[in-house]
N, C-alpha and C. Protein backbone atom coordinates (compact mmCIF):
# COMPACT_ATOMS: atom_id res chain seq x y z
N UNK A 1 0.33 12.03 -48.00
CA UNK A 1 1.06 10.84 -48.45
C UNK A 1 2.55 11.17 -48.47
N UNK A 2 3.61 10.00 -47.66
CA UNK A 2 4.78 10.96 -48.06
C UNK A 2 5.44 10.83 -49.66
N UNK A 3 6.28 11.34 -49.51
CA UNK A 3 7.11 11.14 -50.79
C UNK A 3 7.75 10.10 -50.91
N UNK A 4 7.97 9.70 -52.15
CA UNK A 4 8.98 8.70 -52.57
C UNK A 4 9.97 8.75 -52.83
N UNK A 5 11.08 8.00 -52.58
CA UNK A 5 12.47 8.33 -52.75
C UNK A 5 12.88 8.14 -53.98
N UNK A 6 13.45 8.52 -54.48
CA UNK A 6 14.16 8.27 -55.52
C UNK A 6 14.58 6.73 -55.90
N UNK A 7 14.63 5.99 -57.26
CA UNK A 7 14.52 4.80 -57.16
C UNK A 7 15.18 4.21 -58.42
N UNK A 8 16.51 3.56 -58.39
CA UNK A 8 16.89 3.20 -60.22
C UNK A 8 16.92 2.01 -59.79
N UNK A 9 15.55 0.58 -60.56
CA UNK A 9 15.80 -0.33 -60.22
C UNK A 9 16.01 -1.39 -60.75
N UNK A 10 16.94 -2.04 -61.27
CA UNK A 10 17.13 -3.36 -62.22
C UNK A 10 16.59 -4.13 -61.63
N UNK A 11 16.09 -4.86 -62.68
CA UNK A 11 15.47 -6.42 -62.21
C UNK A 11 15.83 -7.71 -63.35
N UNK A 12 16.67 -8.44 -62.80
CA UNK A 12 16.84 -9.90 -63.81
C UNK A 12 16.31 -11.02 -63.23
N UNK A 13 16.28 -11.67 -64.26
CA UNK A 13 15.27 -13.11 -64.08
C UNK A 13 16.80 -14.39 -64.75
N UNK A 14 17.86 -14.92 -64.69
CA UNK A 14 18.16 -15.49 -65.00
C UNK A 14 17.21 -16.80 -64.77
N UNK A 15 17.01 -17.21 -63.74
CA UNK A 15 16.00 -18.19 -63.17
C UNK A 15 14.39 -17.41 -63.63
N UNK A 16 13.99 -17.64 -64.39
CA UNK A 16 12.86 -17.17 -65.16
C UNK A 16 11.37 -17.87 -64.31
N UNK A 17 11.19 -18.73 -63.73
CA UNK A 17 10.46 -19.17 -62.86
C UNK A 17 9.43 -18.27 -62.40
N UNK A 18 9.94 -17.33 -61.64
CA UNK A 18 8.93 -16.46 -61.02
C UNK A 18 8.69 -15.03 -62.40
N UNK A 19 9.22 -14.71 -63.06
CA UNK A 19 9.20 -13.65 -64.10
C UNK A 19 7.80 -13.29 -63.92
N UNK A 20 6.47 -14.01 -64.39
CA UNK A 20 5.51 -14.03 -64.37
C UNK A 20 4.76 -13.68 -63.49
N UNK A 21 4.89 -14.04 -62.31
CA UNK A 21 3.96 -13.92 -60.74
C UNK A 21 4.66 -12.63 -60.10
N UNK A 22 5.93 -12.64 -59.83
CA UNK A 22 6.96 -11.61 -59.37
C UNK A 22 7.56 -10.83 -60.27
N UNK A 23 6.40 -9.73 -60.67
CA UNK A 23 6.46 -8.90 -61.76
C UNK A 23 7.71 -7.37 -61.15
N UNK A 24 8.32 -7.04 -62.24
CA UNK A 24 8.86 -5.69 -61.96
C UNK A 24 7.98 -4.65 -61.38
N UNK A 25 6.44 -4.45 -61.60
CA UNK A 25 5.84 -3.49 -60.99
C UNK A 25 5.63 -3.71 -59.55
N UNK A 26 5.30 -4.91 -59.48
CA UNK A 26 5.24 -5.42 -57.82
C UNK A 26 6.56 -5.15 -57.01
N UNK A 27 8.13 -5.86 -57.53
CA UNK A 27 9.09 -5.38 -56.86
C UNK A 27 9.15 -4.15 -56.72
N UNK A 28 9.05 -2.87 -57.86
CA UNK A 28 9.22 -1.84 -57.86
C UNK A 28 8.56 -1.08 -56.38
N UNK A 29 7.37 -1.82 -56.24
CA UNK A 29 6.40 -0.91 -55.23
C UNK A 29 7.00 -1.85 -53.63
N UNK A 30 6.96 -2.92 -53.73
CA UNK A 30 7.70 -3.39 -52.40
C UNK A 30 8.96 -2.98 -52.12
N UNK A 31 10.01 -2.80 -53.06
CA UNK A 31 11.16 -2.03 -52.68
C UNK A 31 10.59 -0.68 -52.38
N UNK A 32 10.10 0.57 -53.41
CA UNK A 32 9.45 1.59 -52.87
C UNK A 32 8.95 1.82 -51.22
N UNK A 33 8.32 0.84 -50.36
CA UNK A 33 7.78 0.93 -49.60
C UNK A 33 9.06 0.55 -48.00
N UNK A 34 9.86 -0.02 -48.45
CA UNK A 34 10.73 -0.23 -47.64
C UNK A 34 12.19 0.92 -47.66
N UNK A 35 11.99 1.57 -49.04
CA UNK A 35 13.01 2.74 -49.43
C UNK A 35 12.96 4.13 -47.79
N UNK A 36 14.02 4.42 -47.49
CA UNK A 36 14.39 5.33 -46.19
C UNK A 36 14.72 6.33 -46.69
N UNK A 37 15.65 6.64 -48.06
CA UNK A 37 16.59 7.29 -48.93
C UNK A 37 16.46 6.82 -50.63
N UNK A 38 16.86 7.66 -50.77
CA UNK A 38 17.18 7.37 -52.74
C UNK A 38 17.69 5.88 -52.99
N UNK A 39 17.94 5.05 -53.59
CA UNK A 39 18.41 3.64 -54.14
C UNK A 39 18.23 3.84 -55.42
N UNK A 40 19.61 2.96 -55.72
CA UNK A 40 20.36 2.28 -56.85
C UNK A 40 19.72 0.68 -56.47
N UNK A 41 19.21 0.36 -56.64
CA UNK A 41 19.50 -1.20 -56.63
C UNK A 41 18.98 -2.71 -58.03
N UNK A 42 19.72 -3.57 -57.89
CA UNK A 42 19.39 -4.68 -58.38
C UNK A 42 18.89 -5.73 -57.96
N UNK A 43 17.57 -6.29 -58.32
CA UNK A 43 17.23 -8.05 -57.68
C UNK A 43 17.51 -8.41 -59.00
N UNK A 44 17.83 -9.82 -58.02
CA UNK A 44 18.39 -10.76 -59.10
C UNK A 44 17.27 -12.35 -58.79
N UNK A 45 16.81 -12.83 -59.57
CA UNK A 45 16.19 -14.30 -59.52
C UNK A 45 17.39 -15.15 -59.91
N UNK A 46 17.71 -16.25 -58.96
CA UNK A 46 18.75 -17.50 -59.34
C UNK A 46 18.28 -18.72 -58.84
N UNK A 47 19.00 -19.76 -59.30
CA UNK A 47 18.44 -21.02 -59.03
C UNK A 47 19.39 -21.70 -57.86
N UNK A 48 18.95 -22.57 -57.74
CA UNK A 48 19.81 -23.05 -56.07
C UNK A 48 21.49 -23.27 -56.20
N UNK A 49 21.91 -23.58 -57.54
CA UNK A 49 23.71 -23.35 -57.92
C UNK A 49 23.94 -22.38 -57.72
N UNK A 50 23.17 -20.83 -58.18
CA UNK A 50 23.69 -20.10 -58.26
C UNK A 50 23.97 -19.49 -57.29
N UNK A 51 23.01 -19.28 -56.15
CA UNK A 51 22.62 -19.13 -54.60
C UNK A 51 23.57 -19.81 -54.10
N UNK A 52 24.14 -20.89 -54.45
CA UNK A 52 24.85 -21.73 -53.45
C UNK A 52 25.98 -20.82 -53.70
N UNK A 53 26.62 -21.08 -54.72
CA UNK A 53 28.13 -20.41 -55.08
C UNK A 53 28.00 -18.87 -54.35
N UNK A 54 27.09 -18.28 -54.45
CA UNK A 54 26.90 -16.64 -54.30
C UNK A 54 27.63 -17.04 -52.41
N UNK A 55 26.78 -17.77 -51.77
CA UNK A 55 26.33 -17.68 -50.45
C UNK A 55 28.24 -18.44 -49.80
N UNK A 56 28.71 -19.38 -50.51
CA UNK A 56 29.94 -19.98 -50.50
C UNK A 56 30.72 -19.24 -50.47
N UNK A 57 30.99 -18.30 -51.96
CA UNK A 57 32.06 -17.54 -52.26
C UNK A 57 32.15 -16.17 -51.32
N UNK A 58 30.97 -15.71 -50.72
CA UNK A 58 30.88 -14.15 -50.37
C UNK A 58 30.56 -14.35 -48.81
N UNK A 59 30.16 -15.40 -48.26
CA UNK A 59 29.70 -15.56 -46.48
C UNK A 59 30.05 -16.72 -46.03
N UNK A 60 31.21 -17.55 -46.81
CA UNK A 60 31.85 -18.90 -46.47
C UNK A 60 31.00 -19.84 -46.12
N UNK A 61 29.15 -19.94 -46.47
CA UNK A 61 28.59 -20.96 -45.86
C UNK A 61 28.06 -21.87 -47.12
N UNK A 62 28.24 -22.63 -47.60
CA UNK A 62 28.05 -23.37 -48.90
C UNK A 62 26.38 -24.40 -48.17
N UNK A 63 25.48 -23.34 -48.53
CA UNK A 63 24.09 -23.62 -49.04
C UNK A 63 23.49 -22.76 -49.50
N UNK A 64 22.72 -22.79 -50.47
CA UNK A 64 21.46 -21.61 -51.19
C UNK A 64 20.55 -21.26 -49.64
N UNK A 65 20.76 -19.44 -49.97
CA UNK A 65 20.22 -19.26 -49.19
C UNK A 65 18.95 -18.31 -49.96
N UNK A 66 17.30 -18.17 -49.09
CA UNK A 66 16.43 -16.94 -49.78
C UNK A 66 16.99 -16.10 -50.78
N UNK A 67 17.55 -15.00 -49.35
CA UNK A 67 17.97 -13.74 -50.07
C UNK A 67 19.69 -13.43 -49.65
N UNK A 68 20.00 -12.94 -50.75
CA UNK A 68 21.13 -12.46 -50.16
C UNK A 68 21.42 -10.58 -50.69
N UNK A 69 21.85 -10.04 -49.51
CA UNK A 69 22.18 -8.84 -49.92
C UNK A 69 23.44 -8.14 -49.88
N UNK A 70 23.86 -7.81 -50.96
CA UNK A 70 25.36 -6.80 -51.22
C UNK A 70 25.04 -5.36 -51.42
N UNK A 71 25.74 -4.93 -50.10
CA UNK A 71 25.07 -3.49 -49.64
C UNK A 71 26.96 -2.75 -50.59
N UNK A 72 26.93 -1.96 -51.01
CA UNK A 72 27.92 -1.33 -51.76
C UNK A 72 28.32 0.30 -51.15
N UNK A 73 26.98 0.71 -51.00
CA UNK A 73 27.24 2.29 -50.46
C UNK A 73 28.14 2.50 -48.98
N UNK A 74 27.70 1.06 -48.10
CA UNK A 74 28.66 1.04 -46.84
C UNK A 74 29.91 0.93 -47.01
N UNK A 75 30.81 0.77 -47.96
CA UNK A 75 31.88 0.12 -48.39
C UNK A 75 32.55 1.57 -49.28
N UNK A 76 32.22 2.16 -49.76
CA UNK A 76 32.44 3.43 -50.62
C UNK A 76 32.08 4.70 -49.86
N UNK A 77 32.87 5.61 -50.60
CA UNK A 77 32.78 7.01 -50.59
C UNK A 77 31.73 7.54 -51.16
N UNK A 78 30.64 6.43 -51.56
CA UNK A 78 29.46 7.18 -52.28
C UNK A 78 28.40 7.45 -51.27
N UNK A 79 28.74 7.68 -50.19
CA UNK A 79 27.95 8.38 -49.22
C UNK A 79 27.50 9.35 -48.83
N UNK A 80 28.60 9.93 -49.58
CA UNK A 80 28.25 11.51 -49.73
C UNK A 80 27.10 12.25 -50.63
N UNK A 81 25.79 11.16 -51.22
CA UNK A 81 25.29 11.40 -52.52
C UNK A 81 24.12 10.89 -51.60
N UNK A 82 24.28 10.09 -50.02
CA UNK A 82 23.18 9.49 -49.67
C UNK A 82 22.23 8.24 -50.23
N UNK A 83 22.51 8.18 -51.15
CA UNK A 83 22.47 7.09 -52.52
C UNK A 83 22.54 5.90 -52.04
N UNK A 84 21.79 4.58 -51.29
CA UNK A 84 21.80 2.92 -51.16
C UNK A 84 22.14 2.53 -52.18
N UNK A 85 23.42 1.80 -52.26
CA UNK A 85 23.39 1.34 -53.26
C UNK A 85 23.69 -0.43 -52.89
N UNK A 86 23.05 -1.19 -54.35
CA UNK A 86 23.13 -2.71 -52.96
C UNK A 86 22.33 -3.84 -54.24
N UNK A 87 22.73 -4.69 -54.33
CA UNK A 87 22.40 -6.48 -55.30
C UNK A 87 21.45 -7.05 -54.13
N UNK A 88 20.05 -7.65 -54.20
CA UNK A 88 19.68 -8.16 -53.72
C UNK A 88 19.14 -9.17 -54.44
N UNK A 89 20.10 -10.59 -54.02
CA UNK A 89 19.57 -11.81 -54.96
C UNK A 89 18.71 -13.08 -53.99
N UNK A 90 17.64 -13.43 -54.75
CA UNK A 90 16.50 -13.85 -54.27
C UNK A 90 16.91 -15.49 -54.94
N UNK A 91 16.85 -16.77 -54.11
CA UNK A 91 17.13 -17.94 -54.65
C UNK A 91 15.24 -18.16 -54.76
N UNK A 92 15.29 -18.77 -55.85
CA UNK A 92 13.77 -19.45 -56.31
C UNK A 92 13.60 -20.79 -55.63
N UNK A 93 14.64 -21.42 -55.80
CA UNK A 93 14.35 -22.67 -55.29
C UNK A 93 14.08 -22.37 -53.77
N UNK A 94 14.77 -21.70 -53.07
CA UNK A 94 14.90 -21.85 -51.76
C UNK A 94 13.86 -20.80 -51.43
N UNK A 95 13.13 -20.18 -51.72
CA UNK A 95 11.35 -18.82 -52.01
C UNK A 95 10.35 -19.88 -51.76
N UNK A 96 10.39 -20.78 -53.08
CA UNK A 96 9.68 -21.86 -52.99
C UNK A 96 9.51 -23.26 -52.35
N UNK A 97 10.19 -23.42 -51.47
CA UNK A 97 10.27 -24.07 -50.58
C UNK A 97 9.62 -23.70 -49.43
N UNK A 98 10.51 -22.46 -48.87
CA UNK A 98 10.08 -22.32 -47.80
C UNK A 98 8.12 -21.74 -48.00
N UNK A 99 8.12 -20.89 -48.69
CA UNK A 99 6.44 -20.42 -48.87
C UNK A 99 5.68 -21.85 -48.62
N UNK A 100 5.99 -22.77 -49.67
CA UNK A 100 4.71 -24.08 -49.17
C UNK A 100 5.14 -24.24 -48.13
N UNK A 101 6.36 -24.28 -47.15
CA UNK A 101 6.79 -24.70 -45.81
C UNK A 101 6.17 -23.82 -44.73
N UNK A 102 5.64 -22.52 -45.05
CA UNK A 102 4.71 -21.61 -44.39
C UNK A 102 3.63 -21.49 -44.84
N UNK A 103 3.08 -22.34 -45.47
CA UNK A 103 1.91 -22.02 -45.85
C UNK A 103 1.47 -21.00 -46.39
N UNK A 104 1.76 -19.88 -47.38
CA UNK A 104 2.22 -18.71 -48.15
C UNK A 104 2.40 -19.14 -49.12
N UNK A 105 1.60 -18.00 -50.06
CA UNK A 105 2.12 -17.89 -51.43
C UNK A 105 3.54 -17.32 -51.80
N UNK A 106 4.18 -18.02 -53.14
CA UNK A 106 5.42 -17.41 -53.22
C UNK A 106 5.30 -16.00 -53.92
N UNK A 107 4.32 -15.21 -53.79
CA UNK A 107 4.34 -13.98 -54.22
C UNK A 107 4.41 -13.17 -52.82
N UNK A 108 3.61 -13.47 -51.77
CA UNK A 108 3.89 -13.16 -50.68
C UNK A 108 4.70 -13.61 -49.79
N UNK A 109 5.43 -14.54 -49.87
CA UNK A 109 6.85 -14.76 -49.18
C UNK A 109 8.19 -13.44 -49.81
N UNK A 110 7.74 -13.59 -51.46
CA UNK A 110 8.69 -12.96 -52.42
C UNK A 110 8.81 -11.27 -51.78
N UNK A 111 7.48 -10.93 -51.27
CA UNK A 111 7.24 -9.54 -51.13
C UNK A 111 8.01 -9.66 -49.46
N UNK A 112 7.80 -10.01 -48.73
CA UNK A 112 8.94 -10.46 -47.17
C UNK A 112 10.10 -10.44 -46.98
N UNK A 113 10.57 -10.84 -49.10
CA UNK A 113 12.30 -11.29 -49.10
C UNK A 113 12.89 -10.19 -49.67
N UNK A 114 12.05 -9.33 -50.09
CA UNK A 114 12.22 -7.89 -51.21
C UNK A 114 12.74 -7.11 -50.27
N UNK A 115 11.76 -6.98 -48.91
CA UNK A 115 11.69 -6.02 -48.08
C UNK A 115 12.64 -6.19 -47.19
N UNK A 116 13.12 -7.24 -46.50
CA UNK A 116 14.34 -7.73 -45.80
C UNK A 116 15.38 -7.36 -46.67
N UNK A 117 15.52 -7.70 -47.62
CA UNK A 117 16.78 -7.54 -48.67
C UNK A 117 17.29 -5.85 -48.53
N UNK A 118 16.53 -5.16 -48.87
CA UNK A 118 15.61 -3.90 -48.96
C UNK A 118 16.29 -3.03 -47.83
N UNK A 119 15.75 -3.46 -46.42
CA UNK A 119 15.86 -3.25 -45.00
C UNK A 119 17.61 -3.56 -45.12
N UNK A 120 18.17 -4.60 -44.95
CA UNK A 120 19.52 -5.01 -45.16
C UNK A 120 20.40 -4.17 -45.95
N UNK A 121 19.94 -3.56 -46.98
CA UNK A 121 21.11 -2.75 -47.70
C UNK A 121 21.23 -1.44 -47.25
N UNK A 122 19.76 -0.95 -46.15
CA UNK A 122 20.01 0.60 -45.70
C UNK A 122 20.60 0.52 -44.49
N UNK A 123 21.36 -0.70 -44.21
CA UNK A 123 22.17 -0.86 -42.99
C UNK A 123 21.52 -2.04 -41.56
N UNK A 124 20.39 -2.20 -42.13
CA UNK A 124 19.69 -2.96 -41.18
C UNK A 124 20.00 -4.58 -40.99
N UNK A 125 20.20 -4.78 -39.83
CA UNK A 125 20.40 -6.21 -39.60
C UNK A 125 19.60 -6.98 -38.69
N UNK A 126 20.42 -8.65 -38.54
CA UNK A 126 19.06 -9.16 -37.13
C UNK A 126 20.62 -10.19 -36.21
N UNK A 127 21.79 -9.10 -35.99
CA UNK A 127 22.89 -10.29 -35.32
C UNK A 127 22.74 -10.68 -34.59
N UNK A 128 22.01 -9.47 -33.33
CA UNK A 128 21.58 -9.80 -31.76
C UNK A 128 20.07 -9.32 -31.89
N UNK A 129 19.96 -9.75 -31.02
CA UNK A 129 18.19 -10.01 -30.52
C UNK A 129 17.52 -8.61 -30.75
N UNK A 130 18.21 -7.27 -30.44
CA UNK A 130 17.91 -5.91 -30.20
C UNK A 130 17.61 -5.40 -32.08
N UNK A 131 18.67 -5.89 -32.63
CA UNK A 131 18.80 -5.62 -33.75
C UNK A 131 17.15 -5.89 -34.39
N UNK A 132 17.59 -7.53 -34.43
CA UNK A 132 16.17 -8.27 -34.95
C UNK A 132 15.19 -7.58 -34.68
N UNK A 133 14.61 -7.14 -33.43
CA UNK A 133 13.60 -6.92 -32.84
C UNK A 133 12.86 -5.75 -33.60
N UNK A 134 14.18 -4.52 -33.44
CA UNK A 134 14.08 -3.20 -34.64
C UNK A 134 13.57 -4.01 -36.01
N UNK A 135 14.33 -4.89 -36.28
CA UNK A 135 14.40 -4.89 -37.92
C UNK A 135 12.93 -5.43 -38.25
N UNK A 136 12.55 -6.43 -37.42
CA UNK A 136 11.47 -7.71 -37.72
C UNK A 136 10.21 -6.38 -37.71
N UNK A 137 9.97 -5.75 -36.54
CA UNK A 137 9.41 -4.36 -36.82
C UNK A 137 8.71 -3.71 -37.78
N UNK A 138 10.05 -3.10 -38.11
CA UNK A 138 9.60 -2.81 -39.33
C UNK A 138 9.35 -3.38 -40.38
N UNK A 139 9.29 -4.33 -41.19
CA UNK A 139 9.14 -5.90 -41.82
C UNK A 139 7.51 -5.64 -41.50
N UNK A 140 7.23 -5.92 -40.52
CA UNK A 140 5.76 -6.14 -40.04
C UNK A 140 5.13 -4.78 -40.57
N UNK A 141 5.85 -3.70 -39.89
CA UNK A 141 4.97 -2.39 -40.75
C UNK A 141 4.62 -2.27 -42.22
N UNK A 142 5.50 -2.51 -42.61
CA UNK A 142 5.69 -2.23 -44.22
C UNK A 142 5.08 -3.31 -45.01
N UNK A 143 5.29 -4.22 -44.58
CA UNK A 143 4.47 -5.69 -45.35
C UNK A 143 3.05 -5.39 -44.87
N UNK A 144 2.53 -5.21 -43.67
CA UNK A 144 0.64 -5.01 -43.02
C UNK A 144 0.29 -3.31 -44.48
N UNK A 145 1.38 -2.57 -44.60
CA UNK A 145 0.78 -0.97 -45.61
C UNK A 145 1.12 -1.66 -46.74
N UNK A 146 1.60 -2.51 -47.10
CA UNK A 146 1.05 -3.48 -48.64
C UNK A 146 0.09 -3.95 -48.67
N UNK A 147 -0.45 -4.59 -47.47
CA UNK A 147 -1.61 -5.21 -47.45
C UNK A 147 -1.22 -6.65 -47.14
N UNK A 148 0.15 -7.21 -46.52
CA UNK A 148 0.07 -8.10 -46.49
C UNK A 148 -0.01 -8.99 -45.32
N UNK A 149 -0.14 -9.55 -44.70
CA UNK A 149 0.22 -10.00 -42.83
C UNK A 149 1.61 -10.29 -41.89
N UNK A 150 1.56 -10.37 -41.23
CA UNK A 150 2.37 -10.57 -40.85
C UNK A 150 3.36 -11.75 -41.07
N UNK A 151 4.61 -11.38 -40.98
CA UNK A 151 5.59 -12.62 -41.97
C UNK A 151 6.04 -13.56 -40.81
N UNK A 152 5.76 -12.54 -39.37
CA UNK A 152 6.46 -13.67 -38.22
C UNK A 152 5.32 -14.25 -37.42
N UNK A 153 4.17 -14.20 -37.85
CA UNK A 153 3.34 -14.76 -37.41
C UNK A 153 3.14 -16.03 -37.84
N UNK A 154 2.62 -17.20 -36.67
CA UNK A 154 2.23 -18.81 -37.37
C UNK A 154 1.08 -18.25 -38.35
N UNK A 155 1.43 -19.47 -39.22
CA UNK A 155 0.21 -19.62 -40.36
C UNK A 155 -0.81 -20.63 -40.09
């Protein structure tokens, strides 16, 4: 079995909604499973204002989006520690939408948005097609060793 990386992980619920279903032990182990290196990180639960402003103020596009991720270690000298460090905030309103819009539970959409978020702060992206292709990838690996299916597959 390999090892686990090292892991300090906050979790807030301002948007209290999911608290219940999208438990800290569950994030803990879906972040775990997408971890490359040690992490620092925070999820955050917000409601569609808060998502909106986040997504406005920080990527100039004024709508709530899923997930959004603030990767910190790319930006700093704390690289030298190897250390991810990175905010990954999850909109509820916009989780729950799309899951009934895929036919998915929002515990298993939630576990898709953990892991993207997740994937995104250790540098991973989807700008061009090559990127995606890598990223969606792995997404598929890591979500099928949770046990869950595939996220880009029709439902």
């Amino acid at each position: 079995m390999p090892q686990k990386n090292k892991l300090s992980l906050s979790v807030q619920y301002p948007d209290q909604r999911l608290q219940d279903s999208v438990t800290r032990p569950k994030l803990r182990r879906w972040v775990q499973a997408a971890l490359l290196a040690p992490a620092e990180l925070t999820i955050r639960f917000v409601d569609a204002e808060e998502g909106r402003a986040l997504n406005r103020d920080y990527r100039g596009k004024d709508y709530a989006t899923n997930v959004l991720t603030f990767a910190y270690s790319e930006d700093q000298e704390q690289e030298d520690n190897g250390v991810t460090q990175a905010d990954i905030i999850l909109c509820t309103d916009v989780l729950e939408r799309e899951a009934k819009e895929q036919d998915k539970s929002v515990v298993e959409h939630a576990a898709h948005l953990v892991v993207h978020g997740v994937l995104h702060a250790q540098g991973y992206d989807h700008e061009d097609e090559e990127e995606a292709i890598e990223m969606e990838s792995l997404e598929i690996e890591i979500l099928e060793a949770l046990g869950w299916p595939n996220p880009y597959a029709d439902h």
